[in-house]
C-alpha atoms as a PDB file:
ATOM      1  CA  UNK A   1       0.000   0.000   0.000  1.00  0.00           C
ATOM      2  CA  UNK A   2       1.179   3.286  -1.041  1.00  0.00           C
ATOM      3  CA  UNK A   3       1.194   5.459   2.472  1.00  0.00           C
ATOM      4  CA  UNK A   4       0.450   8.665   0.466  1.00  0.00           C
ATOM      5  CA  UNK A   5      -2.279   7.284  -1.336  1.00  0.00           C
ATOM      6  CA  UNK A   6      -5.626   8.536  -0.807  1.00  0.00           C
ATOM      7  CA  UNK A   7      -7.183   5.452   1.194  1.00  0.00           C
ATOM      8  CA  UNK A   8      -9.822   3.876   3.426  1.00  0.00           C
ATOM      9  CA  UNK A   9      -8.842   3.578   6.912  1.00  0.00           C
ATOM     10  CA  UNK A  10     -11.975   2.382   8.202  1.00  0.00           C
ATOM     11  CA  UNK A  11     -15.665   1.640   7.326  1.00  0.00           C
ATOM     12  CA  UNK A  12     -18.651   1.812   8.938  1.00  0.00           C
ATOM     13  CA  UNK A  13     -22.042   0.625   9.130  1.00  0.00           C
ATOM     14  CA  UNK A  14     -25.114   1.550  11.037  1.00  0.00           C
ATOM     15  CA  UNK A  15     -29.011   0.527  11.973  1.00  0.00           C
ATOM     16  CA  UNK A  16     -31.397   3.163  13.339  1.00  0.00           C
ATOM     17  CA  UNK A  17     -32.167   3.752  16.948  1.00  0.00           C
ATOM     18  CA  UNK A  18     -33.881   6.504  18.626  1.00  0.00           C
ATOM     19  CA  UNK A  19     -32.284   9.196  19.216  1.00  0.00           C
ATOM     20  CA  UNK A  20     -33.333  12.049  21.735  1.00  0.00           C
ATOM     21  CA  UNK A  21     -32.245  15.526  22.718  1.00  0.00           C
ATOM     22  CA  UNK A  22     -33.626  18.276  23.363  1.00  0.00           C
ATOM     23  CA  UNK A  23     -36.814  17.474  23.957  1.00  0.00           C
ATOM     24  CA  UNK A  24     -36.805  15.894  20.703  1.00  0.00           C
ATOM     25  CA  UNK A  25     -37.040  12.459  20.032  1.00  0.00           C
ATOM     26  CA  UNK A  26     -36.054  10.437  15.904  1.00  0.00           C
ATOM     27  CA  UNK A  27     -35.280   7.167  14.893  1.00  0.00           C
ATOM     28  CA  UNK A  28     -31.295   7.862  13.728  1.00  0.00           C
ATOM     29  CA  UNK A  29     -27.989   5.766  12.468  1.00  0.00           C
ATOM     30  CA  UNK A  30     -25.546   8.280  12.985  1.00  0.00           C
ATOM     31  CA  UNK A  31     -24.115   5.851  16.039  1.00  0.00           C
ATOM     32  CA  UNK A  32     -22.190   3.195  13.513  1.00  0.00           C
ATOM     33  CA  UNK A  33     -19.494   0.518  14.068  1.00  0.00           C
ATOM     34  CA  UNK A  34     -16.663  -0.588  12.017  1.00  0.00           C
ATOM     35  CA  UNK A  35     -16.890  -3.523  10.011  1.00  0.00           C
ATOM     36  CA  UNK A  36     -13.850  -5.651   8.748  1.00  0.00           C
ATOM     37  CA  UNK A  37     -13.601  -7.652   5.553  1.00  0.00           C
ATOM     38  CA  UNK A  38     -14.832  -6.942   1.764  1.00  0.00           C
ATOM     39  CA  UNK A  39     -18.393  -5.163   2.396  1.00  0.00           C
ATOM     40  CA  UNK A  40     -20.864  -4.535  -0.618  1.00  0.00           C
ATOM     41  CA  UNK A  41     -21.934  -1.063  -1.797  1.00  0.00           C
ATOM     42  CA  UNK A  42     -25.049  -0.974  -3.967  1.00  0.00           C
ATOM     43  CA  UNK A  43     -27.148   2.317  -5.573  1.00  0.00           C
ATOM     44  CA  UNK A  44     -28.681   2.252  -2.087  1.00  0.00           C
ATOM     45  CA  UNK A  45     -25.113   2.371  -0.258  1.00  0.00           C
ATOM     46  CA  UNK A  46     -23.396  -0.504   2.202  1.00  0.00           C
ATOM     47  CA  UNK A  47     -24.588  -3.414   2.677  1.00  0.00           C
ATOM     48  CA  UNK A  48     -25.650  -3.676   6.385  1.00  0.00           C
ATOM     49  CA  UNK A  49     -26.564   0.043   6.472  1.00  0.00           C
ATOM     50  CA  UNK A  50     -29.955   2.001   6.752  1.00  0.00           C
ATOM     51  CA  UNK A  51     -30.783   5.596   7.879  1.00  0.00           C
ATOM     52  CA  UNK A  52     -32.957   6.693  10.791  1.00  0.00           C
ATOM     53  CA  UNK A  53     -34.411   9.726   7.941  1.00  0.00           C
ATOM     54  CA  UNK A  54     -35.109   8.667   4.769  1.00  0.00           C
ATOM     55  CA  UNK A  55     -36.221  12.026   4.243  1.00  0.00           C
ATOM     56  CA  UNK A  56     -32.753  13.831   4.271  1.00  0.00           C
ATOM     57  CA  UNK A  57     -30.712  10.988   4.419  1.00  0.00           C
ATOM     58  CA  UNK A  58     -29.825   7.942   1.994  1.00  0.00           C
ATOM     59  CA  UNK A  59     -31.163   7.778  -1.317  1.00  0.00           C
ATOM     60  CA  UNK A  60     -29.631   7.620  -4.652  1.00  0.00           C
ATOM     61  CA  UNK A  61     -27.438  10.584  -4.351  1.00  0.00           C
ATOM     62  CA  UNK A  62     -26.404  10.361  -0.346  1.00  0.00           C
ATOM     63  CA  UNK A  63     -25.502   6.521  -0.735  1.00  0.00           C
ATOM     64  CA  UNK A  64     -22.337   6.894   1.006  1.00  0.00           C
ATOM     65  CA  UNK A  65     -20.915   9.587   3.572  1.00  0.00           C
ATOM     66  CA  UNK A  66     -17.153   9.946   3.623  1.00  0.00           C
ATOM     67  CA  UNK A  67     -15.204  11.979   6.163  1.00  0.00           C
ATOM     68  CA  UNK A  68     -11.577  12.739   5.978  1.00  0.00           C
ATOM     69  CA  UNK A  69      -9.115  11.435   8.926  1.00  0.00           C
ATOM     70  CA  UNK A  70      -6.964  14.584   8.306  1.00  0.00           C
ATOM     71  CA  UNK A  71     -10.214  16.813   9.551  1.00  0.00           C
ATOM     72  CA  UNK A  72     -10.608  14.498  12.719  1.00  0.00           C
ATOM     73  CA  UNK A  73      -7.177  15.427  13.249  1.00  0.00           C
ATOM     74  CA  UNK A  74      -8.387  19.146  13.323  1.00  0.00           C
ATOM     75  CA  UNK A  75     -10.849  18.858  15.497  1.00  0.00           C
ATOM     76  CA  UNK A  76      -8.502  17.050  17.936  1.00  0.00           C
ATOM     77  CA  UNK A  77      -5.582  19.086  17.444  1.00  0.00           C
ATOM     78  CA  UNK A  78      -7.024  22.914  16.633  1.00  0.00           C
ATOM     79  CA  UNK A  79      -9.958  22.905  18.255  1.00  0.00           C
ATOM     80  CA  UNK A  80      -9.743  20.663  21.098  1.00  0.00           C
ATOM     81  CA  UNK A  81     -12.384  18.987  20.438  1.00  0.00           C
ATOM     82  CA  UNK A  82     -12.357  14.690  21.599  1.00  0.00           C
ATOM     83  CA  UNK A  83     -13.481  13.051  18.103  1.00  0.00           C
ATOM     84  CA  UNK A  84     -12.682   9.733  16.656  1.00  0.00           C
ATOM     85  CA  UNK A  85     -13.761   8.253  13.790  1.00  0.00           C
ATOM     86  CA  UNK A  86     -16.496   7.197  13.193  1.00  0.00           C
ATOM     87  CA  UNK A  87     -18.203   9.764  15.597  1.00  0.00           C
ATOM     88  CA  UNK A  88     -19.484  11.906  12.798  1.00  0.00           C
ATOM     89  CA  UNK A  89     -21.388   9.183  11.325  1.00  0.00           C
ATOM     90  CA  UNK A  90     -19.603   8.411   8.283  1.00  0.00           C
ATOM     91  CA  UNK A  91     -19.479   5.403   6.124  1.00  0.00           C
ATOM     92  CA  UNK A  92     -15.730   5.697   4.974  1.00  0.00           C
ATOM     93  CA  UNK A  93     -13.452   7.545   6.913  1.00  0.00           C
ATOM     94  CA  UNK A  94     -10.495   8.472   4.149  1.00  0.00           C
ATOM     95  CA  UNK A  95      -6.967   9.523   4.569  1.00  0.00           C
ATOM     96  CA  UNK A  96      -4.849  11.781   2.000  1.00  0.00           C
ATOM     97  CA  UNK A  97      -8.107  12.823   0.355  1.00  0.00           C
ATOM     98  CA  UNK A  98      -8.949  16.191   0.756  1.00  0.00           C
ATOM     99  CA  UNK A  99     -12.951  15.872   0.095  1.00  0.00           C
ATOM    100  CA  UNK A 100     -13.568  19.284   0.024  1.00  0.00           C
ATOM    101  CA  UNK A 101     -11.814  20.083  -3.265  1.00  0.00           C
ATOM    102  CA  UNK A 102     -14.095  17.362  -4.809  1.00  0.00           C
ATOM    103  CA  UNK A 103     -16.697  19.001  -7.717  1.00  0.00           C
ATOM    104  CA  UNK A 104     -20.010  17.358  -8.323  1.00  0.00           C
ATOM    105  CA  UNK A 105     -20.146  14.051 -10.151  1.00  0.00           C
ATOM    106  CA  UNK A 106     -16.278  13.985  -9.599  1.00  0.00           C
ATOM    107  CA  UNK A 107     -15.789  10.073  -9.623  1.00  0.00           C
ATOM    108  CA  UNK A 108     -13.761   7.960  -7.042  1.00  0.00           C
ATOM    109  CA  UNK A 109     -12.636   4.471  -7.596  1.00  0.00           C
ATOM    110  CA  UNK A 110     -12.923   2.307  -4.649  1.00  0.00           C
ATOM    111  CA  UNK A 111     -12.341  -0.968  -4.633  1.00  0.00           C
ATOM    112  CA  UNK A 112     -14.215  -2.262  -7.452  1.00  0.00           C
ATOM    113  CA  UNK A 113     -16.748   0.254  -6.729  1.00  0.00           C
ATOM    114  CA  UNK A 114     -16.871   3.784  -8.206  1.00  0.00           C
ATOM    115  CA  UNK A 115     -18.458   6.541  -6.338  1.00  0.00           C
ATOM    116  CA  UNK A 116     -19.191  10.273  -7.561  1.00  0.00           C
ATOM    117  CA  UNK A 117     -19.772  13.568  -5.450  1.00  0.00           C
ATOM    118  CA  UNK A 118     -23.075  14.927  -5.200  1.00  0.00           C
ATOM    119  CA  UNK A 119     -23.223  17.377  -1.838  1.00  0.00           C
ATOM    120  CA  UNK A 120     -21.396  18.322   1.272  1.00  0.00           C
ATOM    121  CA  UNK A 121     -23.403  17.016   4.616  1.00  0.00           C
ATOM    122  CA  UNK A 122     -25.281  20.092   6.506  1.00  0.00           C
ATOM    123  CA  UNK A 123     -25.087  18.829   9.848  1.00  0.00           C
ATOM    124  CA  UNK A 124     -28.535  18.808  11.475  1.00  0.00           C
ATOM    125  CA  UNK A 125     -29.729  18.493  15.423  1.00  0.00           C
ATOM    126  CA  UNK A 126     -28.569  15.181  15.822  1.00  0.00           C
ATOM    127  CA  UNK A 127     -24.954  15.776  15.033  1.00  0.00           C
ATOM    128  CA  UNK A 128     -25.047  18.287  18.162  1.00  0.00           C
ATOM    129  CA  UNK A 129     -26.926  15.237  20.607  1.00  0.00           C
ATOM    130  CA  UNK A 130     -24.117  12.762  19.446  1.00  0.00           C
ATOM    131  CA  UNK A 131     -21.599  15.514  20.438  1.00  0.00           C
ATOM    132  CA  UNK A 132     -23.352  16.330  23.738  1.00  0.00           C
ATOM    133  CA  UNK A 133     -23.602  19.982  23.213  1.00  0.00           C
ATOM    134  CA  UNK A 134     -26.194  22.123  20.777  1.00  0.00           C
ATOM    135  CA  UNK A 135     -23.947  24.877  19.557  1.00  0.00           C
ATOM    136  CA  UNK A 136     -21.662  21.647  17.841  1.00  0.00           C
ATOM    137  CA  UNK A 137     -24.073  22.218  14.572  1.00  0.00           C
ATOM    138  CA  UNK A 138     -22.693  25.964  14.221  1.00  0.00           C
ATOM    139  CA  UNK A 139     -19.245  25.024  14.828  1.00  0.00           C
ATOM    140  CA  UNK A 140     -19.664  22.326  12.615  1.00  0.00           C
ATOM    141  CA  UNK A 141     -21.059  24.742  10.055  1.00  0.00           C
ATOM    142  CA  UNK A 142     -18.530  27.517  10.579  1.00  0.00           C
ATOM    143  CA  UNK A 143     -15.347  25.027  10.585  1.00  0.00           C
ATOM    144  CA  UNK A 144     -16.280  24.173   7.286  1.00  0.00           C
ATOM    145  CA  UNK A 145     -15.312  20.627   7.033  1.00  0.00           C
ATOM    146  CA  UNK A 146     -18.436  19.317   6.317  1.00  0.00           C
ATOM    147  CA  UNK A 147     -17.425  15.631   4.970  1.00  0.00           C
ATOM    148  CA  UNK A 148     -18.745  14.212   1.312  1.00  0.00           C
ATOM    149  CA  UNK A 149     -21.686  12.643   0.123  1.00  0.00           C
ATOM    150  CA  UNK A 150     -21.575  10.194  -3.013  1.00  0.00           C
ATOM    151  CA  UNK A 151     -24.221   8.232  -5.031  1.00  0.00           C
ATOM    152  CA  UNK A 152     -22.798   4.743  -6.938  1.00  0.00           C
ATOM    153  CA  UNK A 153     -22.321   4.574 -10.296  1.00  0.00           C
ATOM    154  CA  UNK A 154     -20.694   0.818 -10.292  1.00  0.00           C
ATOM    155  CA  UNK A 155     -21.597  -0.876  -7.729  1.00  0.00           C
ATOM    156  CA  UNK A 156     -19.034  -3.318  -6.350  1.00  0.00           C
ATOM    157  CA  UNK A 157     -16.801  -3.768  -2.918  1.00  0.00           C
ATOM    158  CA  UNK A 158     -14.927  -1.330  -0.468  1.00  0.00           C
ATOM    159  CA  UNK A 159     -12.552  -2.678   2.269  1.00  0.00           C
ATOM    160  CA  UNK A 160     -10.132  -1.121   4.803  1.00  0.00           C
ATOM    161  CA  UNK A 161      -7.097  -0.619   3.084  1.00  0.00           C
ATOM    162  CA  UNK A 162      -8.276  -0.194  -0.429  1.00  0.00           C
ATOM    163  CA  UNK A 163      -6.519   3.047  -2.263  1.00  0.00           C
ATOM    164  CA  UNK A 164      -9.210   5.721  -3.984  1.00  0.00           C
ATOM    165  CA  UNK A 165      -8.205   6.690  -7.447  1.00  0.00           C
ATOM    166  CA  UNK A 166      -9.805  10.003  -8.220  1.00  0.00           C
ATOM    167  CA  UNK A 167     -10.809  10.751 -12.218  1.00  0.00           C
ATOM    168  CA  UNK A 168     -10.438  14.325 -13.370  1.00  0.00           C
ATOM    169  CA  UNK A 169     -13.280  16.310 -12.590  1.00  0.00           C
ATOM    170  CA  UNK A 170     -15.583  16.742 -16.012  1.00  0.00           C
ATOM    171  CA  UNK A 171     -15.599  20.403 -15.594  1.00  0.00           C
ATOM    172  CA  UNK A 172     -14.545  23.584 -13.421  1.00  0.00           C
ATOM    173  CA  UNK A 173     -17.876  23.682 -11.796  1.00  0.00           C
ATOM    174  CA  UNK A 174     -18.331  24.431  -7.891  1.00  0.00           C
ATOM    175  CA  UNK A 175     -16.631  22.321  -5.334  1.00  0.00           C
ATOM    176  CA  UNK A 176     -18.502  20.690  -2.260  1.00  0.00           C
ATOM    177  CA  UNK A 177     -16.834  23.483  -0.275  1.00  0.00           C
ATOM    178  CA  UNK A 178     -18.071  26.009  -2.555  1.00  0.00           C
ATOM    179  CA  UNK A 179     -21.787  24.452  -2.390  1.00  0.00           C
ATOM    180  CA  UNK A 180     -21.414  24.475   1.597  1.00  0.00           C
ATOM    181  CA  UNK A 181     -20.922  27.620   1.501  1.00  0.00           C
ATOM    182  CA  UNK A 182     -23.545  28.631  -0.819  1.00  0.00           C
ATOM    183  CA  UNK A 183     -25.807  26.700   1.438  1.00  0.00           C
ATOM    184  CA  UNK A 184     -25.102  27.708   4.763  1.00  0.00           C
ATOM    185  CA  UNK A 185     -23.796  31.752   4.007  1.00  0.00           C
ATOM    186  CA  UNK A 186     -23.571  32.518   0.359  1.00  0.00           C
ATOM    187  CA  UNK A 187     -27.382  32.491  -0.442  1.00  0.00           C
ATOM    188  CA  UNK A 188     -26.898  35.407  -3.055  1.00  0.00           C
ATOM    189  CA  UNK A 189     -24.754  32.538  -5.564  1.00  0.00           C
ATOM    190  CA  UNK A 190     -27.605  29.571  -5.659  1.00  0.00           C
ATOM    191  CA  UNK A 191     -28.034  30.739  -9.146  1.00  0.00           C
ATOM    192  CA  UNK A 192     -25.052  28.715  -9.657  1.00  0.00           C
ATOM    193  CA  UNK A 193     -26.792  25.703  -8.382  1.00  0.00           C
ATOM    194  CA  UNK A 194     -29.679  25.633 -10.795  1.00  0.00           C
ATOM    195  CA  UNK A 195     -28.460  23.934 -14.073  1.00  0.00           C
ATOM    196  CA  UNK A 196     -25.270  21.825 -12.289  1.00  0.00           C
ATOM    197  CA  UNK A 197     -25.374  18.245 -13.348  1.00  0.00           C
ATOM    198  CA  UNK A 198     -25.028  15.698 -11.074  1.00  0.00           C
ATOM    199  CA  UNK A 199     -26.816  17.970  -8.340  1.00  0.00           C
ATOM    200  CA  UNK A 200     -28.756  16.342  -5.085  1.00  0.00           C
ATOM    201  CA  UNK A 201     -32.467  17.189  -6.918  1.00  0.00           C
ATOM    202  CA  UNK A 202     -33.547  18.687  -3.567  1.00  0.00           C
ATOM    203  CA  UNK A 203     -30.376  20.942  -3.886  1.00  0.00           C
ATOM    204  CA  UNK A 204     -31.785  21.797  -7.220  1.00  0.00           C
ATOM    205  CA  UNK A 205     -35.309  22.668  -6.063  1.00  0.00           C
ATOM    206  CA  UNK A 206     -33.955  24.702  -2.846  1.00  0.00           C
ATOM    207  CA  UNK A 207     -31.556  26.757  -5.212  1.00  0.00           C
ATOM    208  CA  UNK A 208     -34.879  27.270  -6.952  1.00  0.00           C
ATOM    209  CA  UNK A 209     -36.255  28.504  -4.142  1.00  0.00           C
ATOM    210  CA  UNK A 210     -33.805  30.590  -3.035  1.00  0.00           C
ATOM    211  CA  UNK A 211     -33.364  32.262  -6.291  1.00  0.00           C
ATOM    212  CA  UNK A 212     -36.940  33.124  -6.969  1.00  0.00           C
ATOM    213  CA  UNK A 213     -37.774  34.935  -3.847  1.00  0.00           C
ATOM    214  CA  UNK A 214     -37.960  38.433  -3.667  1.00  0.00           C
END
């Protein structure tokens, strides 16, 4: 294995279980453990996996959630912050990858799977109970570090270990740290979220949205 490759150092699986905080109480799988061996990834994402939220989580083009080892070290290291992997609730935790710099429908080989960008996570309520503390989801926001989602176009296996091979991006459209920001503080550029292929459809209807109110 080539130690600066871009690899997997861990992957993770998870089952729904309620979750509350806050006077709030919803089924979630953002508590996952780490599984060893050859696991299967499918159009609907890891085989032993399932989300709490169908609603805003999972689906076609949030199949897989990868989080970079190199921002755990961050949090650890810059912001004191006690984190692990795979606290944030991540599928793949990857090393030497920085996901941020990933543009929509930017493929990944993995394995014998390939994998393509779609949208950074926006951490919701729940990321804040896991962390034990309801101003996480801001920090979270503001650190900008937000982790990658992907949707499968071949399905096939991921293991610990395996090396990502990352294809030239089809064009110089937005990265996923240029859509979190256009998302969480840059409101005034989701015109540049309305024709972008490759796009999470709801991202698609809330640039439409944005762009059409007054």
């Amino acid at each position: 294995m080539n130690l600066m490759a871009a690899t997997v150092v861990s992957v993770q699986v998870g089952q729904p279980k309620w979750l509350s905080w806050k006077g709030r109480s919803e089924p979630s799988a953002i508590a996952k453990r780490r599984v060893e061996g050859r696991v299967t990834v499918t159009a609907e994402g890891l085989a032993g996996d399932r989300q709490g939220d169908p609603r805003h989580h999972g689906g076609e083009f949030q199949a897989v959630y990868g989080y970079s080892l190199e921002d755990y070290v961050w949090w650890h290291e810059s912001q004191g912050v006690e984190v692990e992997p795979p606290l944030f609730g991540e599928n793949l935790t990857i090393s030497q990858l920085d996901l941020r710099s990933l543009r929509v429908g930017q493929r990944v080989r993995i394995g014998t799977a390939i994998l393509a960008a779609t949208v950074p996570r926006i951490p919701c309520w729940k990321l804040g109970a896991v962390m034990g503390d309801e101003g996480f989801v801001e920090r979270f926001r503001d650190a900008g570090r937000p982790g990658a989602y992907f949707r499968v176009v071949e399905e096939g296996e991921i293991g610990v270990g395996d090396e990502l091979t990352l294809e030239p991006a089809l064009s110089a459209g937005p990265t996923l740290s240029d859509l979190f920001r256009i998302r969480t503080s840059e409101l005034h550029r989701a015109s540049e979220l309305l024709e972008l292929p490759g796009l999470h459809p709801s991202w698609q209807a809330w640039a439409a949205r944005v762009t059409a109110a007054p």
